[in-house]
Protein backbone atom coordinates (compact mmCIF):
# COMPACT_ATOMS: atom_id res chain seq x y z
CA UNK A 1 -149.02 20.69 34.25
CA UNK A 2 -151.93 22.97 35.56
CA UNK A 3 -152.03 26.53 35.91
CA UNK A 4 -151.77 26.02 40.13
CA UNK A 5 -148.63 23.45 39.97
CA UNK A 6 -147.06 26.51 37.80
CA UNK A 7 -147.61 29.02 39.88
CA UNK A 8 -146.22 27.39 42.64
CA UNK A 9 -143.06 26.22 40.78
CA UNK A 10 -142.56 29.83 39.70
CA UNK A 11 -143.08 31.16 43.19
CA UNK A 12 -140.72 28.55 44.71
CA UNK A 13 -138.33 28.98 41.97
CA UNK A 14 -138.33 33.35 42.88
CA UNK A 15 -137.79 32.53 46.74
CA UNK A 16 -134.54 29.96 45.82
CA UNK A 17 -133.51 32.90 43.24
CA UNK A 18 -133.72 35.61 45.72
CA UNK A 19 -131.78 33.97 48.04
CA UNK A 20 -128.92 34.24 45.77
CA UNK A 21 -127.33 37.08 45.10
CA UNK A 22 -129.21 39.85 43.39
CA UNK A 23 -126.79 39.61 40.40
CA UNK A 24 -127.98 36.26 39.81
CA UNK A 25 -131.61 36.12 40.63
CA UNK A 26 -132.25 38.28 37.60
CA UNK A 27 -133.90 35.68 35.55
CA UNK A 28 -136.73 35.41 32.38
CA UNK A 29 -139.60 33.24 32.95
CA UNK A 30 -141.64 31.82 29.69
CA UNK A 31 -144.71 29.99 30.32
CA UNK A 32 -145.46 27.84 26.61
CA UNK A 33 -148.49 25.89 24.68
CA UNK A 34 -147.99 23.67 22.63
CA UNK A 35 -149.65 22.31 19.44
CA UNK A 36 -149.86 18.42 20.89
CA UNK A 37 -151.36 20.10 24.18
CA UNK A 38 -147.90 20.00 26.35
CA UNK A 39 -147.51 22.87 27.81
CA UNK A 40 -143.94 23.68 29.92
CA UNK A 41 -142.41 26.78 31.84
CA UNK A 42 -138.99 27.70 31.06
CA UNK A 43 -136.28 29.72 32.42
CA UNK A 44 -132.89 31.11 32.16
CA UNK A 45 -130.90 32.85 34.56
CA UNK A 46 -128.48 35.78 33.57
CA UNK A 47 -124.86 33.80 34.36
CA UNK A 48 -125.90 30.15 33.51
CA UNK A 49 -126.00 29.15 29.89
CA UNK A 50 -128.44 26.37 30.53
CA UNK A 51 -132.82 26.50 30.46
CA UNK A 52 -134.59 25.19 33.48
CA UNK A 53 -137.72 23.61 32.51
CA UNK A 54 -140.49 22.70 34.20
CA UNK A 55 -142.68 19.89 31.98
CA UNK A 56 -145.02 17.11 32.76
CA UNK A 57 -144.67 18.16 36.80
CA UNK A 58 -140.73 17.26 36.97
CA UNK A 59 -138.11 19.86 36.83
CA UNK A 60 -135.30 19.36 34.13
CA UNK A 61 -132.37 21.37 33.59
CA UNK A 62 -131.35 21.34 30.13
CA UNK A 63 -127.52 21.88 28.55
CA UNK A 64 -127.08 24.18 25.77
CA UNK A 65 -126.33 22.24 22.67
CA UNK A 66 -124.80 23.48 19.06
CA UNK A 67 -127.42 24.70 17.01
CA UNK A 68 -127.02 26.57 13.17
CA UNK A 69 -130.13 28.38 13.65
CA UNK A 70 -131.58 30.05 17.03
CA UNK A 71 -130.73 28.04 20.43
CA UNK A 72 -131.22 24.33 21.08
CA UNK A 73 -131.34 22.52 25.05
CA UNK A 74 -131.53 19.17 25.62
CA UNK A 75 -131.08 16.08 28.35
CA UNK A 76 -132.88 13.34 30.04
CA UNK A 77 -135.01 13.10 26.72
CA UNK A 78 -136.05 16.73 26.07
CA UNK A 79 -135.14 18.70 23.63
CA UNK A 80 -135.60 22.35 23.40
CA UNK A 81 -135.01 24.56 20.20
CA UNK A 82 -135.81 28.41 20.37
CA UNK A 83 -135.83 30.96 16.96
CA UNK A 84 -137.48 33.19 15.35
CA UNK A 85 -140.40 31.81 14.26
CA UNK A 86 -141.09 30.15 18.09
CA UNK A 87 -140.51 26.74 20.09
CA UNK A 88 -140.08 23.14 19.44
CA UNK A 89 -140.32 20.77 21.23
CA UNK A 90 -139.57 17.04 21.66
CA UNK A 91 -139.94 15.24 24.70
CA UNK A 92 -140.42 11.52 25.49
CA UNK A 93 -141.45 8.94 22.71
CA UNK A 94 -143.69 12.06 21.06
CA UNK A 95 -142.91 13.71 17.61
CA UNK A 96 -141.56 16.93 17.63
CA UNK A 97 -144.13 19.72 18.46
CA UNK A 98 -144.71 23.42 17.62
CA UNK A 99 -144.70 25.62 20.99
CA UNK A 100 -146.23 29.41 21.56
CA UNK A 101 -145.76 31.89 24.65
CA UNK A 102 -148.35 31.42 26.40
């Protein structure tokens, strides 16, 4: 994904979240780099348990799973898991990857 397809994802994402209501638009945005060279944006709204991800120029919206440690998301082949110490990533047929904010 290059820096222009993420900008306008993000900017298309803000005009569909500000034509909800204002309670719900309130959202976090995470832009991430990872170690194998992916690189995804991420987001979760305030009332919706699940991360909507934006990897490899496809949007995927991912269900929160059971996790011991930090948070884990995953379907359609991606798996997210957030702590402490960062991002991981697995996505596809590739190992699982260290991720950073970007």
């Amino acid at each position: 994904m290059n820096r222009c397809g993420t900008i306008v994802f993000g900017a298309a994402l803000w005009v569909a979240a500000a034509a909800v209501s204002p309670a719900l638009a309130q959202t976090t945005w995470q832009n991430y780099q990872c170690a194998d060279g992916s690189q995804f944006l991420v987001g979760f709204f305030q009332y919706d348990k699940r991360a909507h991800m934006q990897i490899d120029g496809k949007a995927v919206t991912l269900g929160k799973r059971l996790a011991l440690l930090g948070s884990r998301y995953s379907a359609r082949g991606v798996t997210l898991t957030l702590g402490k110490a960062g991002a991981r990533l697995k996505h596809g047929n590739r190992p699982v990857t260290a991720c950073a904010i970007n």
